[in-house]
N, C-alpha and C. Protein backbone atom coordinates (compact mmCIF):
# COMPACT_ATOMS: atom_id res chain seq x y z
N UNK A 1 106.71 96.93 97.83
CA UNK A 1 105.57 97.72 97.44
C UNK A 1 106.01 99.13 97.05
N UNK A 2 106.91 99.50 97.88
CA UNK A 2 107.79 100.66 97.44
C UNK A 2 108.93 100.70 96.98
N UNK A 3 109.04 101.51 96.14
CA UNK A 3 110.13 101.54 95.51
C UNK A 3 111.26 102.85 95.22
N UNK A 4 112.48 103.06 95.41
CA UNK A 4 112.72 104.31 95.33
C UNK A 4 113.48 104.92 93.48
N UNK A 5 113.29 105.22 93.07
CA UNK A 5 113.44 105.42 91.28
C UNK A 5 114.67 106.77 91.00
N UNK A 6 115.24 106.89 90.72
CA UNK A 6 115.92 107.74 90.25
C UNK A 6 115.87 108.73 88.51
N UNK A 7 115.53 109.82 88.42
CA UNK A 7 114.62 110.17 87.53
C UNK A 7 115.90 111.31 87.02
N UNK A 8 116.20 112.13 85.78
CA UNK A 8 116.47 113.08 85.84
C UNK A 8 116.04 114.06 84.66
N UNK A 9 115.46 115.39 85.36
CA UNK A 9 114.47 116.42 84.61
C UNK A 9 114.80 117.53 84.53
N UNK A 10 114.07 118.03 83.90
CA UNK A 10 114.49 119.88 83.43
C UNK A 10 113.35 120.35 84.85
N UNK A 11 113.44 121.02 85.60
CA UNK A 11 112.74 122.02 86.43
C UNK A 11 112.54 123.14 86.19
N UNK A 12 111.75 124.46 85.21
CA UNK A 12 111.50 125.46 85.76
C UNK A 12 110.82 125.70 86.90
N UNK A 13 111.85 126.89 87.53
CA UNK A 13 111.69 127.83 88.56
C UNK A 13 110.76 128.45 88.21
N UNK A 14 109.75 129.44 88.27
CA UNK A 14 108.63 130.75 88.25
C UNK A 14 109.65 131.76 89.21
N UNK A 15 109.58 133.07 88.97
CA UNK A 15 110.12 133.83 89.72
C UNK A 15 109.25 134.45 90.98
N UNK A 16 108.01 133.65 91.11
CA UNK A 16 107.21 133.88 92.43
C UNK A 16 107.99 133.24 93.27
N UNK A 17 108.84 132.40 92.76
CA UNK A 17 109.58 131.08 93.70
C UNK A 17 110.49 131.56 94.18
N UNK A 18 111.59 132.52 93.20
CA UNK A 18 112.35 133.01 94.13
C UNK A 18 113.15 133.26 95.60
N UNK A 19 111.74 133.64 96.31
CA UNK A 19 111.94 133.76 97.61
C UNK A 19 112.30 132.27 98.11
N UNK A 20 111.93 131.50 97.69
CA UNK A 20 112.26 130.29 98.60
C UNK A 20 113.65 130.06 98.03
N UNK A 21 114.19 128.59 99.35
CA UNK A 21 115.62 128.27 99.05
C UNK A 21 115.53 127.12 97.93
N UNK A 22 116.49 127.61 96.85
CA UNK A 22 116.45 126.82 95.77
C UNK A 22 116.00 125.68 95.98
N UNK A 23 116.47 124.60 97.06
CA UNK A 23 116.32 123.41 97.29
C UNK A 23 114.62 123.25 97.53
N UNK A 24 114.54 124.19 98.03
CA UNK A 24 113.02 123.91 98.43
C UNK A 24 111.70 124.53 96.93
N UNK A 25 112.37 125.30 96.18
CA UNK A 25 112.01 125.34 95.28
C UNK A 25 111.76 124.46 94.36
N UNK A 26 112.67 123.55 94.12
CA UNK A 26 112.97 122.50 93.18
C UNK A 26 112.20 121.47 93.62
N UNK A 27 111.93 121.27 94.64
CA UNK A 27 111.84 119.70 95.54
C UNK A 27 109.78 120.70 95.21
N UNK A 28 109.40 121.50 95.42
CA UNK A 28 108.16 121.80 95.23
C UNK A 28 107.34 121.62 93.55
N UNK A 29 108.53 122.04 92.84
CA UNK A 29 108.41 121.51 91.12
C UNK A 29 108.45 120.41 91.28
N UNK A 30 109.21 119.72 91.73
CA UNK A 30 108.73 118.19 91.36
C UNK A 30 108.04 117.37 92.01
N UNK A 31 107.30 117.97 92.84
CA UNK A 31 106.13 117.19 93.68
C UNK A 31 104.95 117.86 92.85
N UNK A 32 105.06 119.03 92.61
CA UNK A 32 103.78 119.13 91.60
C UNK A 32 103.62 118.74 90.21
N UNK A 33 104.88 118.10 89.72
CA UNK A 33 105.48 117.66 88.38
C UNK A 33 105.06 116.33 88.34
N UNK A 34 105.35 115.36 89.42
CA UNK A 34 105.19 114.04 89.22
C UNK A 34 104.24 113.04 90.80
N UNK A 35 103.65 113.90 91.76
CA UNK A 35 103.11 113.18 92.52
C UNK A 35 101.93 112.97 92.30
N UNK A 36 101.45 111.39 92.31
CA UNK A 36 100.10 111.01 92.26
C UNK A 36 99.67 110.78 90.33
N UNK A 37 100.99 110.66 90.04
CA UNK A 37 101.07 110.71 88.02
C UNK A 37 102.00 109.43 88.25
N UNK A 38 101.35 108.56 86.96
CA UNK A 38 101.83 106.92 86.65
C UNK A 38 103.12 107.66 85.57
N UNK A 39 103.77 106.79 85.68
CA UNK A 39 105.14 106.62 85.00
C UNK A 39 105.07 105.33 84.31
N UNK A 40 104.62 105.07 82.64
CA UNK A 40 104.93 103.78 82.35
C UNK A 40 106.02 103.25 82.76
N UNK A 41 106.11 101.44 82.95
CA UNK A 41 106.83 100.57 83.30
C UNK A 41 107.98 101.20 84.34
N UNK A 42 107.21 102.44 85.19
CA UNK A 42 107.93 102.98 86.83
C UNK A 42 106.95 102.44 87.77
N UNK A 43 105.66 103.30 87.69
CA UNK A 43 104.86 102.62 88.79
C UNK A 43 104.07 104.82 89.33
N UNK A 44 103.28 104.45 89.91
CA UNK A 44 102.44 105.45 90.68
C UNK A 44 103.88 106.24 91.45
N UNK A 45 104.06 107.86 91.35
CA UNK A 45 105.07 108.35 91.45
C UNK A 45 104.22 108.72 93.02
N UNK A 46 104.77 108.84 94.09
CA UNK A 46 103.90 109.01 95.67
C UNK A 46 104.51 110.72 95.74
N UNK A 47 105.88 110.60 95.85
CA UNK A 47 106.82 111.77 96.28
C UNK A 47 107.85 112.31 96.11
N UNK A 48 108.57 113.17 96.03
CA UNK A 48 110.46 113.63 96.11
C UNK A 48 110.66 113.05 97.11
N UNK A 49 112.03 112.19 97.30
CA UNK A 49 112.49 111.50 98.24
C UNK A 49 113.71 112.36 98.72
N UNK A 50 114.52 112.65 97.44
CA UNK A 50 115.68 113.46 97.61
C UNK A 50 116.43 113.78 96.71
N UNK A 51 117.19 114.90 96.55
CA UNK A 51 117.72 115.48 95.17
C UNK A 51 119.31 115.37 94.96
N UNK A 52 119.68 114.38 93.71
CA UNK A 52 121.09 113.67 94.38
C UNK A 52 121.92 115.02 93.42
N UNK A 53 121.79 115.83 92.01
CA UNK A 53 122.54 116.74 91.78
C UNK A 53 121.70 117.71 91.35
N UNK A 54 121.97 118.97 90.79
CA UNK A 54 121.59 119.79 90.34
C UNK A 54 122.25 121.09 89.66
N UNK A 55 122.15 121.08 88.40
CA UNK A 55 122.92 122.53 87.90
C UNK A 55 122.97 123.66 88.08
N UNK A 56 123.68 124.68 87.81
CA UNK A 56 123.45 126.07 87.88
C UNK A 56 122.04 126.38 87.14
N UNK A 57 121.44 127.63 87.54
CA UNK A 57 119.85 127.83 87.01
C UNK A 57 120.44 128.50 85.77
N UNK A 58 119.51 128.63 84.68
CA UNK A 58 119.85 129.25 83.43
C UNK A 58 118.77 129.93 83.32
N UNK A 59 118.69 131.70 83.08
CA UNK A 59 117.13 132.91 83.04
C UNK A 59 116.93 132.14 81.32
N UNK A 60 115.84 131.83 81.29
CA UNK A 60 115.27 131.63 80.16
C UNK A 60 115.09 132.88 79.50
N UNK A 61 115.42 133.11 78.10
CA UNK A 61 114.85 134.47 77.33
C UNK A 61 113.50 134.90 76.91
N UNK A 62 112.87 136.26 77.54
CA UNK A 62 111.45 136.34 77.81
C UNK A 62 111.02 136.20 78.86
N UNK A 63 111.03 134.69 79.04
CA UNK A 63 110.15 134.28 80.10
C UNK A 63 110.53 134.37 82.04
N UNK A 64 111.59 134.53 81.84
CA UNK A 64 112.13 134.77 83.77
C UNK A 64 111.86 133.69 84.15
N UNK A 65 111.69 132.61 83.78
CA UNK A 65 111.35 131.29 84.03
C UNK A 65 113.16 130.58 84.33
N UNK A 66 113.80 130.09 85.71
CA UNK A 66 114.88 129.46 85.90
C UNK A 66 115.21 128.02 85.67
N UNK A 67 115.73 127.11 84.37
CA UNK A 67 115.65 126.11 83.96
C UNK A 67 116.78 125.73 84.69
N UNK A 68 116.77 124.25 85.59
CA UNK A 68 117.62 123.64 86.18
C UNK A 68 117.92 122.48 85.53
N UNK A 69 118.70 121.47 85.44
CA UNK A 69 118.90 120.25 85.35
C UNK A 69 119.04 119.69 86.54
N UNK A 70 118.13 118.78 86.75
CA UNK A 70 118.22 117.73 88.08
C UNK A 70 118.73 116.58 88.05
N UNK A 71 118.72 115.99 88.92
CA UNK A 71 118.68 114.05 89.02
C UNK A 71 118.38 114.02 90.34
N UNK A 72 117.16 113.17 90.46
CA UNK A 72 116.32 113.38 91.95
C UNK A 72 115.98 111.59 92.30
N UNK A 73 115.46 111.16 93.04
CA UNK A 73 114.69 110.05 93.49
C UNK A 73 113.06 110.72 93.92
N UNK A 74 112.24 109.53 93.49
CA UNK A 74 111.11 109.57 94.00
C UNK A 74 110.77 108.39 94.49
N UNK A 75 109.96 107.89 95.27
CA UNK A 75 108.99 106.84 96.03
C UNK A 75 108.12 106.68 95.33
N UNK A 76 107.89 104.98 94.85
CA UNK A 76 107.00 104.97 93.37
C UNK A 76 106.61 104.29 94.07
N UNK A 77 104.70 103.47 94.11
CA UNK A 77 104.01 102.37 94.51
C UNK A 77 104.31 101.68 93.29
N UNK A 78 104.64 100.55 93.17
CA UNK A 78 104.77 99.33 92.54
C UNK A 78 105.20 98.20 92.81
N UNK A 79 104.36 97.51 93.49
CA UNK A 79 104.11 96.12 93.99
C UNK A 79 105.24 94.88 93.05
N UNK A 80 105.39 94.08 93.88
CA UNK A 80 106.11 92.80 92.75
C UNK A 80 105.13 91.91 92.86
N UNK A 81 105.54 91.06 91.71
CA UNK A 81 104.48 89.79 91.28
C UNK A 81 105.11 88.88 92.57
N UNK A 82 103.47 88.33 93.06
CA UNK A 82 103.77 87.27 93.86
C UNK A 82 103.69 88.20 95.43
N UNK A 83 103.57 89.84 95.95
CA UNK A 83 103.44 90.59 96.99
C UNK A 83 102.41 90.18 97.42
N UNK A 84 102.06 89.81 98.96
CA UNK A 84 100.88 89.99 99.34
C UNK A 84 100.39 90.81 99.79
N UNK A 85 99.17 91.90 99.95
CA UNK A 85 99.06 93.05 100.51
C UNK A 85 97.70 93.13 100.89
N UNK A 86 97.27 93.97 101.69
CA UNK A 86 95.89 94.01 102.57
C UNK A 86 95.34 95.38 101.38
N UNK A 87 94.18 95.40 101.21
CA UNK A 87 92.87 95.90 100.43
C UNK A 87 91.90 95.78 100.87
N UNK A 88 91.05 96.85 100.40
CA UNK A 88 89.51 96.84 100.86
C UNK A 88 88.33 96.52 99.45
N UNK A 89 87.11 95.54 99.56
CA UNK A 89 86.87 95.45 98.39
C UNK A 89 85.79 96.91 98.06
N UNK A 90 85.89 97.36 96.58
CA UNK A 90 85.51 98.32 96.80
C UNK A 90 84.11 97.88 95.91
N UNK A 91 83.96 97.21 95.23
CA UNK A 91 82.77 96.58 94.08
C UNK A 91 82.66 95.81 93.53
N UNK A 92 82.05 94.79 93.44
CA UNK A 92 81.62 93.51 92.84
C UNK A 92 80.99 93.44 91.43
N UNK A 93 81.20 93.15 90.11
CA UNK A 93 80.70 92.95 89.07
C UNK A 93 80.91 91.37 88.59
N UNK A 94 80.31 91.01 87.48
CA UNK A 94 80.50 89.57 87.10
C UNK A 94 81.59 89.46 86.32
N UNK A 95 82.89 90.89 86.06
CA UNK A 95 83.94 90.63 85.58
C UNK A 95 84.79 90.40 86.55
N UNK A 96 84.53 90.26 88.48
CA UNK A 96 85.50 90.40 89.39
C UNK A 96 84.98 90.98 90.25
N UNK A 97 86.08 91.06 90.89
CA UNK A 97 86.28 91.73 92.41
C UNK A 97 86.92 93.11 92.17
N UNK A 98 86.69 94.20 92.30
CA UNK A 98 87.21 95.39 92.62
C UNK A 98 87.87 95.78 94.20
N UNK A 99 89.50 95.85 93.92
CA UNK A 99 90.21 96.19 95.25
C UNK A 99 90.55 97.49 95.73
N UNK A 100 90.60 98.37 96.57
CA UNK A 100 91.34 99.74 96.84
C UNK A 100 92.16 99.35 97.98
N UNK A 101 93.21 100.67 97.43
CA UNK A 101 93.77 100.68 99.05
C UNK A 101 93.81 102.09 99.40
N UNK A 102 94.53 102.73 100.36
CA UNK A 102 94.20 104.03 100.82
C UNK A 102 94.28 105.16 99.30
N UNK A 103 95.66 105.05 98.97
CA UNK A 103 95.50 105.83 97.55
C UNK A 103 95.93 105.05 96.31
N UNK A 104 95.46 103.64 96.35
CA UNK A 104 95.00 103.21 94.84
C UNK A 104 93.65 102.25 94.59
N UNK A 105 93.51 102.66 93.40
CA UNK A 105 91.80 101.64 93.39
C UNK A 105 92.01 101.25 92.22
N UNK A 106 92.84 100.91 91.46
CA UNK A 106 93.22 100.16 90.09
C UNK A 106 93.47 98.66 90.34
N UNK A 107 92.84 97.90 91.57
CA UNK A 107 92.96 96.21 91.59
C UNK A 107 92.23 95.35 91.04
N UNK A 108 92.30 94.81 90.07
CA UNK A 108 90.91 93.74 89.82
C UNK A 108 91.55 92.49 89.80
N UNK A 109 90.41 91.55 90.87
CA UNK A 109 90.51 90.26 91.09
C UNK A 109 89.47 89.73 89.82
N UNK A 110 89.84 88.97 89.08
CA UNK A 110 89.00 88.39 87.79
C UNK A 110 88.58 86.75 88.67
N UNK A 111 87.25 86.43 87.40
CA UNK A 111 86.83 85.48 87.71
C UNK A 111 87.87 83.95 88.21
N UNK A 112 88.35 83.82 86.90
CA UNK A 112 89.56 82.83 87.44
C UNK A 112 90.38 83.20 88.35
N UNK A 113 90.86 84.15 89.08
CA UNK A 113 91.66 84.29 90.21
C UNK A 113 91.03 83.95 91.51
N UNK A 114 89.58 83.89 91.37
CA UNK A 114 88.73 83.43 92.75
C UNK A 114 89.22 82.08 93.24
N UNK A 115 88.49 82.03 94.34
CA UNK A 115 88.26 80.08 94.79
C UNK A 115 87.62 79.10 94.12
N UNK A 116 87.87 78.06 93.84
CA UNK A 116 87.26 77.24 92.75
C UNK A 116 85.78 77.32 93.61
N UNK A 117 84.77 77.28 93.00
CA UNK A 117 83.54 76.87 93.03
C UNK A 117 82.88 78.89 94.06
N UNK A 118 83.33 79.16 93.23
CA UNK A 118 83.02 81.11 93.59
C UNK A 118 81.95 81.18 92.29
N UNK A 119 81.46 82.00 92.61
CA UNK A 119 80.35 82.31 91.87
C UNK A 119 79.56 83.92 92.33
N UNK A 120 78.88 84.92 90.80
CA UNK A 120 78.19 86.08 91.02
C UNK A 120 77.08 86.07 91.62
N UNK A 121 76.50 86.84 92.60
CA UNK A 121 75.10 86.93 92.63
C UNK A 121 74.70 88.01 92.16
N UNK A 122 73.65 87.77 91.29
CA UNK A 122 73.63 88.77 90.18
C UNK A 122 72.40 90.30 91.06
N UNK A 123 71.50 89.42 92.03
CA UNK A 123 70.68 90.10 92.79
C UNK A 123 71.18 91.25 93.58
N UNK A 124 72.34 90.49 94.38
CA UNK A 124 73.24 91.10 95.50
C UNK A 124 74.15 91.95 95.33
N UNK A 125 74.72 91.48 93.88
CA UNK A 125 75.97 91.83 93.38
C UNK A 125 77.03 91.86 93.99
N UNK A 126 77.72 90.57 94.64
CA UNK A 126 78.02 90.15 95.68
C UNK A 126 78.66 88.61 95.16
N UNK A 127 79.96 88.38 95.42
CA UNK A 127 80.55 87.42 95.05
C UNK A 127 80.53 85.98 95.77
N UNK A 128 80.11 85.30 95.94
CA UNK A 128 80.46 83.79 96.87
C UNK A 128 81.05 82.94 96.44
N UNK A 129 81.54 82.40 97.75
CA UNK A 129 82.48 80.93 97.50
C UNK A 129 81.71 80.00 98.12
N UNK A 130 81.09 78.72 97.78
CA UNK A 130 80.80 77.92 98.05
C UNK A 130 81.96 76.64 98.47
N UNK A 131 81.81 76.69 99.98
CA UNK A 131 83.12 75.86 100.39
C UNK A 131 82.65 74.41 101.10
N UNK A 132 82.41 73.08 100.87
CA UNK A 132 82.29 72.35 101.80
C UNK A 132 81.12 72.59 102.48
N UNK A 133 79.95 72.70 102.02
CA UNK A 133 78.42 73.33 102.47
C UNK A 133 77.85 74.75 103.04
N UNK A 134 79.24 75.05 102.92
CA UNK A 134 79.62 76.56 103.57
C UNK A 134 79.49 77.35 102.46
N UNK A 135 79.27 78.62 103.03
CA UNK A 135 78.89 79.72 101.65
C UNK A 135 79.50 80.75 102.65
N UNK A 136 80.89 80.99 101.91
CA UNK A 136 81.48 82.62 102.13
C UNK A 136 80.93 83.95 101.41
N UNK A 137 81.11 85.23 101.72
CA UNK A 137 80.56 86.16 100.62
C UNK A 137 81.70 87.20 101.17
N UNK A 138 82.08 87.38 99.48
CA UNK A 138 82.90 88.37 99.35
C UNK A 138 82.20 90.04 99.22
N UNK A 139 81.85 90.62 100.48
CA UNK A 139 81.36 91.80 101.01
C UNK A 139 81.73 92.87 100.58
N UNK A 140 81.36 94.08 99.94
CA UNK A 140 81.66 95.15 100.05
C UNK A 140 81.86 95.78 101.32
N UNK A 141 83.60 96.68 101.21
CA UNK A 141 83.83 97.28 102.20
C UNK A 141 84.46 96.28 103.35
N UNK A 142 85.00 94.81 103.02
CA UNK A 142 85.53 94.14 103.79
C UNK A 142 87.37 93.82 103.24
N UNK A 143 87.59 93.74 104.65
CA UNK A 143 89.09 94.10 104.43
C UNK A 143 89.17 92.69 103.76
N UNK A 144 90.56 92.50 102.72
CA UNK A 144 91.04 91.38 102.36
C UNK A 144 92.74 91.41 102.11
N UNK A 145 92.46 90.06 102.22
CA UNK A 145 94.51 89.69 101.82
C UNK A 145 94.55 89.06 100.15
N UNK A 146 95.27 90.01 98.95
CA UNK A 146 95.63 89.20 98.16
C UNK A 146 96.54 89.02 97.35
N UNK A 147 97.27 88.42 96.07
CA UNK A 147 97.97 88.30 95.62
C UNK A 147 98.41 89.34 94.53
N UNK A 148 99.19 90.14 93.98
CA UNK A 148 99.41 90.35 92.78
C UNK A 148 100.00 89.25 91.91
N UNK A 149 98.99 89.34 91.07
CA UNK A 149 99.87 88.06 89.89
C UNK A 149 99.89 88.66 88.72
N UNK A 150 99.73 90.31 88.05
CA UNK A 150 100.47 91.38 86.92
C UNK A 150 99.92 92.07 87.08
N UNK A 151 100.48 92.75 86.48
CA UNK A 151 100.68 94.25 85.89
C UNK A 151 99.98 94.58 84.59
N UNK A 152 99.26 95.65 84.40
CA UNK A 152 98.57 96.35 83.03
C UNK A 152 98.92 97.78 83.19
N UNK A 153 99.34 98.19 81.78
CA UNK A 153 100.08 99.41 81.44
C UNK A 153 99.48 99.57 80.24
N UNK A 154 99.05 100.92 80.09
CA UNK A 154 98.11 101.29 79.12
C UNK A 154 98.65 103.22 78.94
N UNK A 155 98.99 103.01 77.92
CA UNK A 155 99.38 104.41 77.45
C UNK A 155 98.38 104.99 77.01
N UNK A 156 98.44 106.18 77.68
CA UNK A 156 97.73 107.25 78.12
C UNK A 156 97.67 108.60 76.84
N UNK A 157 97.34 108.20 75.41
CA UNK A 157 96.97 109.07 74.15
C UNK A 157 96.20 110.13 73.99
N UNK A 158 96.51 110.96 73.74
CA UNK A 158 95.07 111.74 74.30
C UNK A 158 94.26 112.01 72.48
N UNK A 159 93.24 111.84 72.54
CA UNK A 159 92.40 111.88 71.19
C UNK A 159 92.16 113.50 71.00
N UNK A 160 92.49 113.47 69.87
CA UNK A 160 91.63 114.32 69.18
C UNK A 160 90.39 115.25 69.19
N UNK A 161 90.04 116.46 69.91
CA UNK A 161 88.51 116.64 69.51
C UNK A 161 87.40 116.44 68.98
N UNK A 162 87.85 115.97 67.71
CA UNK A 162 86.99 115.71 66.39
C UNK A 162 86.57 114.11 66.44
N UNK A 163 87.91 113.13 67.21
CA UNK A 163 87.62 112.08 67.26
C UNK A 163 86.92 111.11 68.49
N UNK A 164 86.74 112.27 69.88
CA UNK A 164 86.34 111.80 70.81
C UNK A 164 84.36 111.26 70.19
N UNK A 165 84.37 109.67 71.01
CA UNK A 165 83.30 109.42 71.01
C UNK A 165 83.07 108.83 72.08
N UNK A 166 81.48 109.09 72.27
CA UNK A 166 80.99 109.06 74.00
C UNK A 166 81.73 107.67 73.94
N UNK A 167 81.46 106.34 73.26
CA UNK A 167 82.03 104.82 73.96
C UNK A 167 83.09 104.97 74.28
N UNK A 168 84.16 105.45 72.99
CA UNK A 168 85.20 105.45 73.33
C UNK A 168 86.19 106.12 74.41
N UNK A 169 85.03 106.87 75.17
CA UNK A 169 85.62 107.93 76.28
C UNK A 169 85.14 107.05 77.47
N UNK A 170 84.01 106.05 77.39
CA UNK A 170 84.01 105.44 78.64
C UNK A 170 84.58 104.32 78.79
N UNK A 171 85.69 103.86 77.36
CA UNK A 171 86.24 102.22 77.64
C UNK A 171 87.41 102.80 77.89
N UNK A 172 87.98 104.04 78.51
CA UNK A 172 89.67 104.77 78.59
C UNK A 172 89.78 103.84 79.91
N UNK A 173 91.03 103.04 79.70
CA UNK A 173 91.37 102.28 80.85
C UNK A 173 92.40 103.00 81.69
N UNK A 174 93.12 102.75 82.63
CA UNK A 174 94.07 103.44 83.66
C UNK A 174 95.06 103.05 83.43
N UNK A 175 96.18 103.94 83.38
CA UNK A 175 97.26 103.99 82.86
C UNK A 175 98.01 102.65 83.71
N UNK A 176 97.69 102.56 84.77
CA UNK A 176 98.53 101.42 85.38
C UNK A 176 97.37 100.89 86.60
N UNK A 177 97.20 99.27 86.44
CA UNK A 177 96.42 98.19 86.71
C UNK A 177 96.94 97.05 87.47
N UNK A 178 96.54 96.66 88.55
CA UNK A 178 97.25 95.15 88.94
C UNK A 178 95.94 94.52 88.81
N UNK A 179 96.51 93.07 88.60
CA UNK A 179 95.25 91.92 88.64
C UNK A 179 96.00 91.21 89.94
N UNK A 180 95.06 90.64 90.84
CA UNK A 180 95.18 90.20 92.08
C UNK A 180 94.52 88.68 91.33
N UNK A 181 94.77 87.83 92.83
CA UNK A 181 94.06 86.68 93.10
C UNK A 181 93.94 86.12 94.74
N UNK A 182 92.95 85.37 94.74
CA UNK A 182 92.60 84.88 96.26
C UNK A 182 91.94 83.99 96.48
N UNK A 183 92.94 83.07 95.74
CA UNK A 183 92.73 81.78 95.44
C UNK A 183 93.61 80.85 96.34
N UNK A 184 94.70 81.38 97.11
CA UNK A 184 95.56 80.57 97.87
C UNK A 184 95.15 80.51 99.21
N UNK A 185 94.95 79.49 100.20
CA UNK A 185 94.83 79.83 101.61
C UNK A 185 95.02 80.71 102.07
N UNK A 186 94.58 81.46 102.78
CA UNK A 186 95.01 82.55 104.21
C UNK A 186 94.80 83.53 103.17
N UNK A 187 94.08 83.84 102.01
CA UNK A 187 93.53 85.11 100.76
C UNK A 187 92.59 84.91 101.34
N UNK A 188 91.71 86.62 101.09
CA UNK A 188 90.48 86.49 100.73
C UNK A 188 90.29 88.04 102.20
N UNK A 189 89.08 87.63 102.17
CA UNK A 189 88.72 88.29 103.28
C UNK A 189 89.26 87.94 104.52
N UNK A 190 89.47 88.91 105.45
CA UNK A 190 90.58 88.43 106.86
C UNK A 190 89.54 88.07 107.53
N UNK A 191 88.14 88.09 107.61
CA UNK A 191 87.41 87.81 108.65
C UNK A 191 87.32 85.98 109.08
N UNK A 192 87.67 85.68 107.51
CA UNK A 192 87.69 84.41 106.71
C UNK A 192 88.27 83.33 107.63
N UNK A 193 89.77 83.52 107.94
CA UNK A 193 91.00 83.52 108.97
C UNK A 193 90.79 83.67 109.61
């Protein structure tokens, strides 16, 4: 689920920074540079893990700004196909199941990834499985176990002024997506189990 990545970047320093020890300078640029920001085909960047080199600083001209060359590691969330992992459901629509976990909410369980004979309630908005005369319901706000079975990566363009339109500003998908399923035994809601 974690992963550790090896990255290497230009860092300006600010000369407010100064006072601190370079190391701790640097390691603060790049937590505000890349934590909680998707990295196509890296994964959700979490943190600085640790800083394996770094150059002499160079005074930029004008600006007092100290340009370093790094090569650092960070702690990326990115799950493998086939991980099982615990989620909470966060919303039910008739395109799926919506999953979160503490800091991601980009999961969607789609219709075919359910239990055969699952079905919307369109009243409730509220998913069921009809099992053997039994009727499960997939609850908002109930913990579950499920599968990743891919990955969606969607580059992140930024439009135009002139060309933004209201639809097209509400179909902007998330730069990085898993599709789940909970369709295999021992999936689904843990209460289930």
């Amino acid at each position: 689920m974690f992963l550790l990545t090896t990255i290497s970047d230009l860092v300006q320093i600010a000369p407010e920074d100064f006072a601190k020890f370079s190391a701790v300078a640097i390691e603060d640029n790049i937590n505000e540079k890349y934590a909680n920001k998707v990295i196509q085909e890296t994964g959700l960047c979490i943190c600085f893990y640790d800083l394996l080199e770094s150059s002499d600083g160079l005074i930029g001209h004008g600006t007092g700004l100290v340009n370093v060359n790094v090569q650092f590691r960070l702690i990326v969330f990115r799950p493998f196909k086939g991980e099982i992992l615990l989620g909470r459901i966060a919303s039910a629509t008739e395109n799926g199941i919506k999953i979160g976990l503490e800091f991601f909410n980009d999961i969607l369980v789609p219709p075919d990834f359910l239990p055969q004979g699952s079905r919307f309630d369109f009243a409730d908005h509220v998913w069921m499985w009809d099992n053997e005369g039994s009727t499960f319901y997939f609850d908002v706000g109930e913990v579950v176990r499920f599968r990743v079975e891919a990955e969606e990566w969607q580059d992140q363009i930024p439009n135009a002024p002139d060309q933004l339109e209201p639809a097209a500003v509400s179909e902007r998908r998330p730069p990085y997506s898993i599709v789940g399923s909970v369709q295999m035994a021992g999936l689904g809601p843990i209460s289930w189990w």
